[in-house]
Protein backbone atom coordinates (compact mmCIF):
# COMPACT_ATOMS: atom_id res chain seq x y z
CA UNK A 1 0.00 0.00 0.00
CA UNK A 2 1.42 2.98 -1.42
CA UNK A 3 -1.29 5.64 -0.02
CA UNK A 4 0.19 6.82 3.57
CA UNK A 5 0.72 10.51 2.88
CA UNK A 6 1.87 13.83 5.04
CA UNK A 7 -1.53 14.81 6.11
CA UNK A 8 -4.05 11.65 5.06
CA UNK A 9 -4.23 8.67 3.73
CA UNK A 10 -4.55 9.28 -0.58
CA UNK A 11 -4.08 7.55 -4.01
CA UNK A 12 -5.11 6.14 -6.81
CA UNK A 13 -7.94 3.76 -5.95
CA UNK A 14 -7.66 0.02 -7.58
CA UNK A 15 -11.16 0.26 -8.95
CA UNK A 16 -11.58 4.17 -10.04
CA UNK A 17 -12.49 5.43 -13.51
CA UNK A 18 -9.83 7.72 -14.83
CA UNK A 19 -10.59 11.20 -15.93
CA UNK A 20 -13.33 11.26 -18.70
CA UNK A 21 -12.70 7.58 -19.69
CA UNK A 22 -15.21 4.49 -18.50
CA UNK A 23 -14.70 2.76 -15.71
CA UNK A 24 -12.42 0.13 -15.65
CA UNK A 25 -10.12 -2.07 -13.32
CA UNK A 26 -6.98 0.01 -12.51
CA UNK A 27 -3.48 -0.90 -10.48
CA UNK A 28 -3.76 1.25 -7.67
CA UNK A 29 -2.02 2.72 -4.60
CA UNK A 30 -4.53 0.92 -2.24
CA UNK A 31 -7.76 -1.04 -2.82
CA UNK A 32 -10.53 -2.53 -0.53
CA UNK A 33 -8.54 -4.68 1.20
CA UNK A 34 -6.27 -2.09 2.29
CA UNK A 35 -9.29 0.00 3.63
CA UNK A 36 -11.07 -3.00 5.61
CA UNK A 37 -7.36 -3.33 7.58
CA UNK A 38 -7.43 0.55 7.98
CA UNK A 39 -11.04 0.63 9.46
CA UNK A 40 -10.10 -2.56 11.39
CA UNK A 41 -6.98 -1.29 13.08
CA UNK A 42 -8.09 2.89 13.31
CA UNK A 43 -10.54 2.73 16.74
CA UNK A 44 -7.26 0.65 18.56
CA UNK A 45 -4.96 3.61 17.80
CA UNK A 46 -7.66 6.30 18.76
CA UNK A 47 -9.01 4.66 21.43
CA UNK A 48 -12.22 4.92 19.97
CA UNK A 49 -15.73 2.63 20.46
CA UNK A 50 -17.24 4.38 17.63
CA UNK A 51 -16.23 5.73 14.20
CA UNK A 52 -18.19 8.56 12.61
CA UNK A 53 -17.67 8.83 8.54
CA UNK A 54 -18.68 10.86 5.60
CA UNK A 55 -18.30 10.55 1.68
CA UNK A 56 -17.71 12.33 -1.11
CA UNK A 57 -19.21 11.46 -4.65
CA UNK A 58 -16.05 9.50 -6.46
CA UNK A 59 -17.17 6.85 -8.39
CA UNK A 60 -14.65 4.32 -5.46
CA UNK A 61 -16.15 6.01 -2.45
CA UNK A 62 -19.13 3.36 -1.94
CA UNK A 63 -16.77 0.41 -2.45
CA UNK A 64 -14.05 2.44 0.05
CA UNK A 65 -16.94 3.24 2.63
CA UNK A 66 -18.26 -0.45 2.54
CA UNK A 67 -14.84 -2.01 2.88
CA UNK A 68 -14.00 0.75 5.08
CA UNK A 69 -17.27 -0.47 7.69
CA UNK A 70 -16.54 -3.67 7.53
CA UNK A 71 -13.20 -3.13 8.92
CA UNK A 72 -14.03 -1.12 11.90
CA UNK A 73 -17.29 -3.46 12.48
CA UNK A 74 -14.88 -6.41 12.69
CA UNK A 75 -12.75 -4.95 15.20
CA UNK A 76 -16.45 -4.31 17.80
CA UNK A 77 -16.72 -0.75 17.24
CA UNK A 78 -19.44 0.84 15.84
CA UNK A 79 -20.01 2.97 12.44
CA UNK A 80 -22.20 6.14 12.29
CA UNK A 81 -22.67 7.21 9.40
CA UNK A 82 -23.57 10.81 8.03
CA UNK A 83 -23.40 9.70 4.09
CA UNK A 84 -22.53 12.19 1.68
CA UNK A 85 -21.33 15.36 2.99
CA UNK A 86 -18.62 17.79 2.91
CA UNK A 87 -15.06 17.73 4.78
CA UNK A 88 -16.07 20.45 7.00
CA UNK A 89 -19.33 18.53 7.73
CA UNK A 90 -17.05 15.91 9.54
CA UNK A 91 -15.24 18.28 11.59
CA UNK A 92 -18.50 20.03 12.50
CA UNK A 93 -20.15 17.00 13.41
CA UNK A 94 -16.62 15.12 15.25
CA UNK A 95 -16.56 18.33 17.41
CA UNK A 96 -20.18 19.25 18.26
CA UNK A 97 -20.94 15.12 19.22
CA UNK A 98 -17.66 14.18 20.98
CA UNK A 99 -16.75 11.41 18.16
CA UNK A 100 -13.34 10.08 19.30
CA UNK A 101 -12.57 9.08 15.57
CA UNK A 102 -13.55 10.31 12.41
CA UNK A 103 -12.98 9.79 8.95
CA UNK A 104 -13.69 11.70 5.53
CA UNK A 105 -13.72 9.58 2.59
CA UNK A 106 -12.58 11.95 -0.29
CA UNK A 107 -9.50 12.70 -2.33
CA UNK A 108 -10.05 16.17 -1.91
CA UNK A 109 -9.23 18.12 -5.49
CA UNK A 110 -7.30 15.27 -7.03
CA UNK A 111 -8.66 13.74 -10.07
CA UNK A 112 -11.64 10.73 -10.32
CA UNK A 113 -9.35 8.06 -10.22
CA UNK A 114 -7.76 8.80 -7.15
CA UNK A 115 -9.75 8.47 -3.11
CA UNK A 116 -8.90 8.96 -0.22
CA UNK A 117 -9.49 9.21 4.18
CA UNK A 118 -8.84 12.18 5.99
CA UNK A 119 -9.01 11.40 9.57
CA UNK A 120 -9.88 13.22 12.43
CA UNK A 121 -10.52 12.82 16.52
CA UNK A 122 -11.64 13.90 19.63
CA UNK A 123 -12.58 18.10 19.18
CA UNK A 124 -11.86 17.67 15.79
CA UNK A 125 -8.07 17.49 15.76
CA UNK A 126 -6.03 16.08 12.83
CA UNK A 127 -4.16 13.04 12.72
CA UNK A 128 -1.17 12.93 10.13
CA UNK A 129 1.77 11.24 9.16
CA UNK A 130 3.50 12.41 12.55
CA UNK A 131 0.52 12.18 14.83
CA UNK A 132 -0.56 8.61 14.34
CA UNK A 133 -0.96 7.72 10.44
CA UNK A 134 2.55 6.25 10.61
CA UNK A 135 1.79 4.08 13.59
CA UNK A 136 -1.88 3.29 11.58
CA UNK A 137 0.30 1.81 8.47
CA UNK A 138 2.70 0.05 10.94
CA UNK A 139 -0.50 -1.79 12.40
CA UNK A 140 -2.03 -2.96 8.67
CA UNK A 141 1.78 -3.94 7.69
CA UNK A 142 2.13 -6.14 10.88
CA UNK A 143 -0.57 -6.06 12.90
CA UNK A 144 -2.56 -9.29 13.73
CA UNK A 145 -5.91 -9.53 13.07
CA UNK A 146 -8.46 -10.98 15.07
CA UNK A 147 -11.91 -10.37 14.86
CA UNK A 148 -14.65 -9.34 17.64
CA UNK A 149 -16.47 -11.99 18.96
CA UNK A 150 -19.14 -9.58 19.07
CA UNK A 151 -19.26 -7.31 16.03
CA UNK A 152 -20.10 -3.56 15.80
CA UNK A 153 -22.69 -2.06 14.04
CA UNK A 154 -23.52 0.63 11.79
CA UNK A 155 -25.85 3.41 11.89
CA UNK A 156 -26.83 6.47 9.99
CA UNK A 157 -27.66 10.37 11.07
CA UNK A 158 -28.55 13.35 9.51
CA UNK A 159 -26.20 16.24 10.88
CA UNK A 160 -27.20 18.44 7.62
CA UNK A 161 -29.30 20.48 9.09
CA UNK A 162 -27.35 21.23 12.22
CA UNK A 163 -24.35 21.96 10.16
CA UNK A 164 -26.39 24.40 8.15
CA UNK A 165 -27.78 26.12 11.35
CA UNK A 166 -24.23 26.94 12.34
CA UNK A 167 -23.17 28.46 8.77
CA UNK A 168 -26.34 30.67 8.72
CA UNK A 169 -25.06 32.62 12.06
CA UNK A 170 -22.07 33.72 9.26
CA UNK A 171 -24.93 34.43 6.74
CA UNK A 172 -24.43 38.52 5.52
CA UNK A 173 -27.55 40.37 3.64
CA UNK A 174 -26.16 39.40 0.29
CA UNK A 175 -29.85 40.86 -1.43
CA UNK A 176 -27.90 43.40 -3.49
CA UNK A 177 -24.60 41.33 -4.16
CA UNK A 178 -23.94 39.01 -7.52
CA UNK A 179 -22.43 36.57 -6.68
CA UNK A 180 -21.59 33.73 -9.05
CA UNK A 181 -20.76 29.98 -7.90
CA UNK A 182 -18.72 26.86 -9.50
CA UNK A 183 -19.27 23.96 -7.56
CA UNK A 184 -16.63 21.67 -9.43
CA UNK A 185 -18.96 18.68 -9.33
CA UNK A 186 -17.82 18.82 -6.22
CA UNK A 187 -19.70 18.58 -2.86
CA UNK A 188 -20.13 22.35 -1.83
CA UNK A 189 -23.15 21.76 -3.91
CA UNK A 190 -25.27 19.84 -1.12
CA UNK A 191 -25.37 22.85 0.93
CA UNK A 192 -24.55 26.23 -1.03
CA UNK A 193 -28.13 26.33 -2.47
CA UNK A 194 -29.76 26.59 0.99
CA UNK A 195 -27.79 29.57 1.99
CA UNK A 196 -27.22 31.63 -0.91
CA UNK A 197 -30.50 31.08 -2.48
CA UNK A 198 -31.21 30.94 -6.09
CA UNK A 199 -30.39 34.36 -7.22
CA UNK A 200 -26.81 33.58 -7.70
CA UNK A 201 -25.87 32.24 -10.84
CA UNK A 202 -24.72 28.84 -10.52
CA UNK A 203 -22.26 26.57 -12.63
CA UNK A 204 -21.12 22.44 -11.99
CA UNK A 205 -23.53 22.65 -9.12
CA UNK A 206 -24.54 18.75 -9.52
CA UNK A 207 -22.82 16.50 -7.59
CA UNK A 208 -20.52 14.25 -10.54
CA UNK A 209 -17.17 12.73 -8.70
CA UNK A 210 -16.71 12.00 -12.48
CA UNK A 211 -15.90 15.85 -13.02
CA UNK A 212 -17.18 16.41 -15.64
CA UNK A 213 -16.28 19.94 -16.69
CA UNK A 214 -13.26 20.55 -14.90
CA UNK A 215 -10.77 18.70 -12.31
CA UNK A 216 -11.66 19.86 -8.77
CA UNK A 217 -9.05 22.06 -8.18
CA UNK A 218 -9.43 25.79 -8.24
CA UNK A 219 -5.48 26.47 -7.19
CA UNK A 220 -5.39 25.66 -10.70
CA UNK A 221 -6.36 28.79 -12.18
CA UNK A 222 -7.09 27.59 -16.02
CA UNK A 223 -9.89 25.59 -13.86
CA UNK A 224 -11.37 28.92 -13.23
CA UNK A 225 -11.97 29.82 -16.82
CA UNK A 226 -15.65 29.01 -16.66
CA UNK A 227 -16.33 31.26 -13.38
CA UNK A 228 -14.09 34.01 -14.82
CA UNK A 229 -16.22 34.00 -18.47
CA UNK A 230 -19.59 33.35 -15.85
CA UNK A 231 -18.56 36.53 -13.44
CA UNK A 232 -17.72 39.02 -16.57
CA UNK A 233 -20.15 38.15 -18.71
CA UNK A 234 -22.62 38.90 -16.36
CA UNK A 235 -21.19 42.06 -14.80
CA UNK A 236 -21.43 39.89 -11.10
CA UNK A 237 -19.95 41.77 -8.37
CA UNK A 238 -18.05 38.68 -7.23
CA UNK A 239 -17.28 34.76 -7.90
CA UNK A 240 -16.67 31.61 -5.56
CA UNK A 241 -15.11 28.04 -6.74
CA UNK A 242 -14.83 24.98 -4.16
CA UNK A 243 -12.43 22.12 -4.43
CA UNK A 244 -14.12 18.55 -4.55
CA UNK A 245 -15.09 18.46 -0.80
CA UNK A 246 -15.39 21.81 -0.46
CA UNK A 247 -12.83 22.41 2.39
CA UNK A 248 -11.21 25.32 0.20
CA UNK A 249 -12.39 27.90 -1.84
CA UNK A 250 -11.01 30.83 -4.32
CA UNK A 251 -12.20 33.61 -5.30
CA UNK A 252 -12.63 36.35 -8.91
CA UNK A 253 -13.07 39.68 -8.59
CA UNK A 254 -15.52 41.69 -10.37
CA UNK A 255 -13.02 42.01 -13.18
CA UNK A 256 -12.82 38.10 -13.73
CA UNK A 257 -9.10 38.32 -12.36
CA UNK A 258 -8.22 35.10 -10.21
CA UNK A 259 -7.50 36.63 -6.66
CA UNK A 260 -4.28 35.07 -5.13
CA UNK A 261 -5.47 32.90 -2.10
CA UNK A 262 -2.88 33.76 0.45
CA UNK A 263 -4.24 37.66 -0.18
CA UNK A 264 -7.87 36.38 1.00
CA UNK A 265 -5.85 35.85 4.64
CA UNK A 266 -5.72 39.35 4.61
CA UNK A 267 -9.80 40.14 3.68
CA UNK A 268 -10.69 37.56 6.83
CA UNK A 269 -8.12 39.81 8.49
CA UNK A 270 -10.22 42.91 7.94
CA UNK A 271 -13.36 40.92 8.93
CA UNK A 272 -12.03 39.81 12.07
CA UNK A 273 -9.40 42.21 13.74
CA UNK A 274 -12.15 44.89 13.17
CA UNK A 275 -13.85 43.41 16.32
CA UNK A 276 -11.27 42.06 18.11
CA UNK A 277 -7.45 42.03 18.20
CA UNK A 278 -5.62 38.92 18.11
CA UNK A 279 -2.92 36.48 16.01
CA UNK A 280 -3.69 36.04 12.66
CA UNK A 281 -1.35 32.43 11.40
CA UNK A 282 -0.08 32.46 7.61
CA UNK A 283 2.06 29.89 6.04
CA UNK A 284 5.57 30.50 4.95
CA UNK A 285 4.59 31.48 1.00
CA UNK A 286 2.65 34.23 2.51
CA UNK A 287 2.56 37.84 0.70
CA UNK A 288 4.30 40.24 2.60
CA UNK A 289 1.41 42.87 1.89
CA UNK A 290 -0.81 40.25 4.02
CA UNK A 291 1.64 40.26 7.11
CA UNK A 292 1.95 44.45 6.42
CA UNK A 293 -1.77 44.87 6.45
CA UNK A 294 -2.64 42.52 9.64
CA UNK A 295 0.06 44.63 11.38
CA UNK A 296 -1.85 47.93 10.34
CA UNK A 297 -4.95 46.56 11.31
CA UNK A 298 -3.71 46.02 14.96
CA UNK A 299 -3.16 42.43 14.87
CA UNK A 300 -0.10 40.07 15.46
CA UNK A 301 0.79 37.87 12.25
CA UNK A 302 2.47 34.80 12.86
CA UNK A 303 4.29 32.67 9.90
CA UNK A 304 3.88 28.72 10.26
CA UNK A 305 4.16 25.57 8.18
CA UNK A 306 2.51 24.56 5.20
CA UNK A 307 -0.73 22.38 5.73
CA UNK A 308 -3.91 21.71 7.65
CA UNK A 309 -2.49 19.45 10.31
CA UNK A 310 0.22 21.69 11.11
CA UNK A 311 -1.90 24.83 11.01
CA UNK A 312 -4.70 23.58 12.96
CA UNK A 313 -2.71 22.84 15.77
CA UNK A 314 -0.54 26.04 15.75
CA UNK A 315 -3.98 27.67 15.46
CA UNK A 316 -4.80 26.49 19.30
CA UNK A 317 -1.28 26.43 20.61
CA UNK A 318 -1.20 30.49 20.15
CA UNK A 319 -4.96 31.20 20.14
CA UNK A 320 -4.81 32.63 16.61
CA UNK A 321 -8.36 34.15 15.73
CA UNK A 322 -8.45 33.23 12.05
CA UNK A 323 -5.60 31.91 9.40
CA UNK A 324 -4.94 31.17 5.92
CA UNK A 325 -2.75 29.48 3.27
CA UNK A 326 -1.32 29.92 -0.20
CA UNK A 327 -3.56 26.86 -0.97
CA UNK A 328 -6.47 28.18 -0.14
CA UNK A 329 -7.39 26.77 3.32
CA UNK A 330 -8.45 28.95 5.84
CA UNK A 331 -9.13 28.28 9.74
CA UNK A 332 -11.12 29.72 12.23
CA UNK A 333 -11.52 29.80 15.91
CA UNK A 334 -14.93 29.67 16.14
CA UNK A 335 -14.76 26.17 14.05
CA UNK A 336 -12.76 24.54 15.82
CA UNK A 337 -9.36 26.01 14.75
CA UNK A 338 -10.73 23.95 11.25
CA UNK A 339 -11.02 24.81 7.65
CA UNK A 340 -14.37 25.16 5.38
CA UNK A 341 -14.62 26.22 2.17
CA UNK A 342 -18.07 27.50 2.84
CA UNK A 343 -17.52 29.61 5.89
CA UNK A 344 -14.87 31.53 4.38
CA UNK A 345 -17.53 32.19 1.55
CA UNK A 346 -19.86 33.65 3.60
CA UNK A 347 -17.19 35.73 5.68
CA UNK A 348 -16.05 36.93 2.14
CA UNK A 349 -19.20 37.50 1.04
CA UNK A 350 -19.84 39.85 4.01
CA UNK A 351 -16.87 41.81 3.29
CA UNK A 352 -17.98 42.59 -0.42
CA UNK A 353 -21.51 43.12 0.45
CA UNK A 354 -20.21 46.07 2.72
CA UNK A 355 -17.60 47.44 0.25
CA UNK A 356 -20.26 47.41 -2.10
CA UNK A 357 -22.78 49.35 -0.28
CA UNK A 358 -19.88 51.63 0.17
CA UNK A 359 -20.03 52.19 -3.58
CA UNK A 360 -16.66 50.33 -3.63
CA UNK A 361 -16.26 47.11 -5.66
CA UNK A 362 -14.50 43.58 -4.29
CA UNK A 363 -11.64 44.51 -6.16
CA UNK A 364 -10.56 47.51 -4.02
CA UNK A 365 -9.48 45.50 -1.14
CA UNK A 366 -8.01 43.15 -3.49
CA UNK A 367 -6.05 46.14 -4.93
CA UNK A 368 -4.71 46.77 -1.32
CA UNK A 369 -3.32 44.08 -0.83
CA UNK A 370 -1.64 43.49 -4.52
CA UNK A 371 1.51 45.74 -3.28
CA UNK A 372 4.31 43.56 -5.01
CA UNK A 373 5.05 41.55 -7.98
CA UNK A 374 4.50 37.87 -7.01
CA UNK A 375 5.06 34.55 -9.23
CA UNK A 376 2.89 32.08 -7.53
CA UNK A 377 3.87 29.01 -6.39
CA UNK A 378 6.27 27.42 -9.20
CA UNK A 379 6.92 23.25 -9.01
CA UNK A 380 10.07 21.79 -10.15
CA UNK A 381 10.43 17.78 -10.60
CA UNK A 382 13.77 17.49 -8.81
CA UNK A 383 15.40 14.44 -7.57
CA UNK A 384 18.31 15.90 -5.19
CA UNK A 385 15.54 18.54 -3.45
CA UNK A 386 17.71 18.99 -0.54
CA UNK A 387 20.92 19.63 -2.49
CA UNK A 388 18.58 22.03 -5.11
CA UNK A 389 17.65 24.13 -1.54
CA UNK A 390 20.64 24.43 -0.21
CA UNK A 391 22.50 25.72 -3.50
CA UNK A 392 19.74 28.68 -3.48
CA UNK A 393 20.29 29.55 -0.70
CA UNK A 394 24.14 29.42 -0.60
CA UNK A 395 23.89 31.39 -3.80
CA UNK A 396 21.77 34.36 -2.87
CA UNK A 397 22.80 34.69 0.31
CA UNK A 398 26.30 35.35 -0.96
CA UNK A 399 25.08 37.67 -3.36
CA UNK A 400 23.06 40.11 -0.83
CA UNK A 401 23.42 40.15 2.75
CA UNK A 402 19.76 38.88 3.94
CA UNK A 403 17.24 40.02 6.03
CA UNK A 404 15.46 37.38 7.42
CA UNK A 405 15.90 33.72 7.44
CA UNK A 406 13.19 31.07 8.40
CA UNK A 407 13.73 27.38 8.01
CA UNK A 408 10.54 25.41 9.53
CA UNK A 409 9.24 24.55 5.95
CA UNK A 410 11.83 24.70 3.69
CA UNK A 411 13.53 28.17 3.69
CA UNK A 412 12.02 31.50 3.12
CA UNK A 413 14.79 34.32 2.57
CA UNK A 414 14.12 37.51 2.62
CA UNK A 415 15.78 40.39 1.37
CA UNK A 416 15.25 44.42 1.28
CA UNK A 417 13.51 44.40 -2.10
CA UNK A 418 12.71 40.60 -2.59
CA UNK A 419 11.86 37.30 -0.69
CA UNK A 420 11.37 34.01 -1.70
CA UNK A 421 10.63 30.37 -0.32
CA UNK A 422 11.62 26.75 -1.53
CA UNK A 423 10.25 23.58 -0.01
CA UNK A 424 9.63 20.23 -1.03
CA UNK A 425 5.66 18.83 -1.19
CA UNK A 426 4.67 17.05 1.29
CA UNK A 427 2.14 15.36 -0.95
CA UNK A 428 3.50 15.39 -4.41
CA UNK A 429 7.44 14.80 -5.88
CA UNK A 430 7.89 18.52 -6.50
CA UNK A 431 9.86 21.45 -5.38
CA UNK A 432 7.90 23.95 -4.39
CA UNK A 433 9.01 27.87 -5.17
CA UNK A 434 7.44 31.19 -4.51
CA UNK A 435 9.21 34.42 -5.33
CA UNK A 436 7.93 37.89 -4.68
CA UNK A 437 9.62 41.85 -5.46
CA UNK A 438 8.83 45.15 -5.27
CA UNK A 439 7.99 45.09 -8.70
CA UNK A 440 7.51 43.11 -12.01
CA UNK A 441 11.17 43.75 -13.33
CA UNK A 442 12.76 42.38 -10.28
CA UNK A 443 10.98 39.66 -9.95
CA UNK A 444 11.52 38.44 -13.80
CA UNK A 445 15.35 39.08 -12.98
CA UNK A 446 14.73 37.22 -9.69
CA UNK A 447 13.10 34.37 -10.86
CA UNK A 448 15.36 33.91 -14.21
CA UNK A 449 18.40 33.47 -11.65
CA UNK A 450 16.89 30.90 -9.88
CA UNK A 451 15.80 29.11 -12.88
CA UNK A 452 19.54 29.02 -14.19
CA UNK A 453 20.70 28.25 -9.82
CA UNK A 454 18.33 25.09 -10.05
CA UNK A 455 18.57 23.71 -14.18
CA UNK A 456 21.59 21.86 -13.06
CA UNK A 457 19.22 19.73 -10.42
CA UNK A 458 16.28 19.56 -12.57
């Protein structure tokens, strides 16, 4: 079993269609037998007599849910079920009932062939590679298996509504906003409908795990060609897109121009630190016109890894109000120091519905925060990743006496006029770049330099 990953457990399921063919048997990184020893083996390392799960829509995610059950019923705990739903959903529902263990079956924004479990426990927190999933794949690699003599059993609830009555406290007056919405075939479109309404103008709001009409992954910004066309040619003053389980979210302006995700950090900023002052978390690729602005705001920005698990829990180690990443994840106190997609919507939502009954369009607090030139996150297949780091940073470092150095997640260097991070995936064989400058001429100079530092390792 190849699936064990950084923050979950992910990969190509054995019996998943690929994208836009017919379904057909596949090699894959796991299958069902894999998942029946996970869902045997998972309530032994959480201590846990029951096991709530979710779904998403992937054409696998019956067979991995079944096979999944049977595991965990084998072992004497129990199964409750809450069917289809969104990530979030789970943490909602892990927190608010005082689940011990949890799992989301979903591969997130990866394409139909692949699935995946996202596990969770008690008050939500994650479990990842460091945390537990290590000792979970040491346990279906060795462990022995003996069956219950009294199995578990499983049983379903509806937490929809519940879930719903929490997002509504978030809900803004949106009666004089345009909004436009692309689902991605993804599961955002269970719930969006009941808050927002009809009057929005909705795309890919059926629920395909084939997906259709575009992969689920709005990071991808050529996947946000349909909401861009949608949002322009309809003069809308603003345009959402969810991932596949609808646990992130992105955002075009008014103008139909993609708005970089680690900027949105800084709108939830402006929500927030208006009524209260507090820590704001970021990840390491982080504009520094985001950091700038929480400062001006009044509030205290704090840098941190890249990813969920490692956010959430630096989230309640420093009792951050709200954060965000590059990726588009964001966190909240008030959820559980956990990401939705859907939340962030609404909170976003509020702040254009107020800018725009300021006269002001989305785009001006957009424009605020779009102070320097930045590339976006660049990937590199590079075998020697460590070797590739270090030479950057040997390199520039020589060439102009640095002003900052941080080296949790890779290295971010910064310099007077310039910064820039490299890191290697935690979930993919890439190196990962980000470069940003004072303006657009720098940063082409910038980035060509780095291109020529790291051709000999590519």
């Amino acid at each position: 079993m190849n699936a064990f990953k950084a923050y979950d457990i992910r990969g190509v399921y054995g019996r998943a269609p690929k994208y836009r063919e017919r379904p057909r048997l596949i090699r894959g990184d796991f299958d069902s037998s894999d998942v029946w020893k996970i869902g045997f083996f998972l309530p032994k390392l959480l201590n846990a007599k029951s096991v709530l799960v979710g779904r998403d829509d992937r054409a696998s995610s019956p067979e991995v849910f079944e096979a999944f059950c049977e595991g965990v019923i084998a072992s004497g705990a129990d199964v409750v079920s809450i069917g289809q739903c969104t990530t979030p959903t789970i943490y909602f529902s892990t927190a608010t009932m005082g689940f011990d263990a949890a799992v989301m079956i979903t591969a997130s924004h990866n394409p139909p062939e692949y699935n995946g479990i996202k596990v969770c426990k008690t008050g939500a927190l994650p479990v990842d590679y460091s945390t537990g999933l290590s000792d979970l794949e040491q346990m279906c690699a060795t462990g022995e298996i003996v069956p219950a003599d009294k199995p578990g059993t499983v049983s379903k609830i509806d937490v929809r509504g519940d879930y719903l009555d929490f997002l509504r406290q978030y809900l803004p007056d949106l009666s004089k906003l345009k909004i436009g919405v692309d689902c991605s075939n993804g599961m955002a479109g269970l719930l969006i409908k009941d808050l927002l309404g009809t009057k929005p103008k909705y795309i890919y709001d059926e629920i395909d795990g084939t997906f259709p009409n575009h992969p689920p992954n709005p990071l991808e910004e050529k996947n946000c060609a349909e909401l861009k066309q949608l949002v322009t040619h309809n003069r809308l003053d603003i345009g959402l897109i969810f991932d596949g389980d609808a646990d992130r979210v992105m955002f075009v302006d008014e103008q139909g121009r993609f708005v970089q995700p680690d900027l949105i950090t800084g709108v939830l900023a402006e929500y927030y630190l208006a009524e209260e002052k507090g820590r704001v978390l970021h990840d390491i690729r982080t504009s520094k016109a985001v950091t700038e602005r929480i400062i001006e705001l009044g509030g205290e920005p704090h840098m941190w890894k890249v990813g969920h698990s490692f956010a959430k829990m630096k989230m309640r180690e420093l009792g951050c109000i709200v954060g965000g990443e590059l990726a588009g994840h964001y966190y909240f106190r008030d959820f559980f120091n956990c990401d939705s997609g859907i939340l962030t919507a609404l909170i976003v939502l509020s702040v254009a519905a107020k800018l725009k009954a300021d006269g002001k369009p989305f785009s001006s607090c957009i424009d605020g925060l779009m102070r320097y030139a930045n590339s976006g996150e660049l990937n590199f297949h590079i075998e020697d990743k460590d070797g590739a780091i270090a030479a950057l940073v040997s390199k520039f470092t020589a060439d102009e006496k640095p002003e900052a150095i941080h080296d949790f997640d890779g290295v971010r260097v910064e310099f007077a006029n310039w910064w820039f991070n490299v890191r290697t995936s935690n979930t993919e064989s890439y190196l990962r770049l980000v470069i940003e400058a004072k303006d657009e001429k720098l940063l082409a100079e910038k980035r060509a330099a780095i291109e020529i530092a790291l051709k000999p390792f590519v």
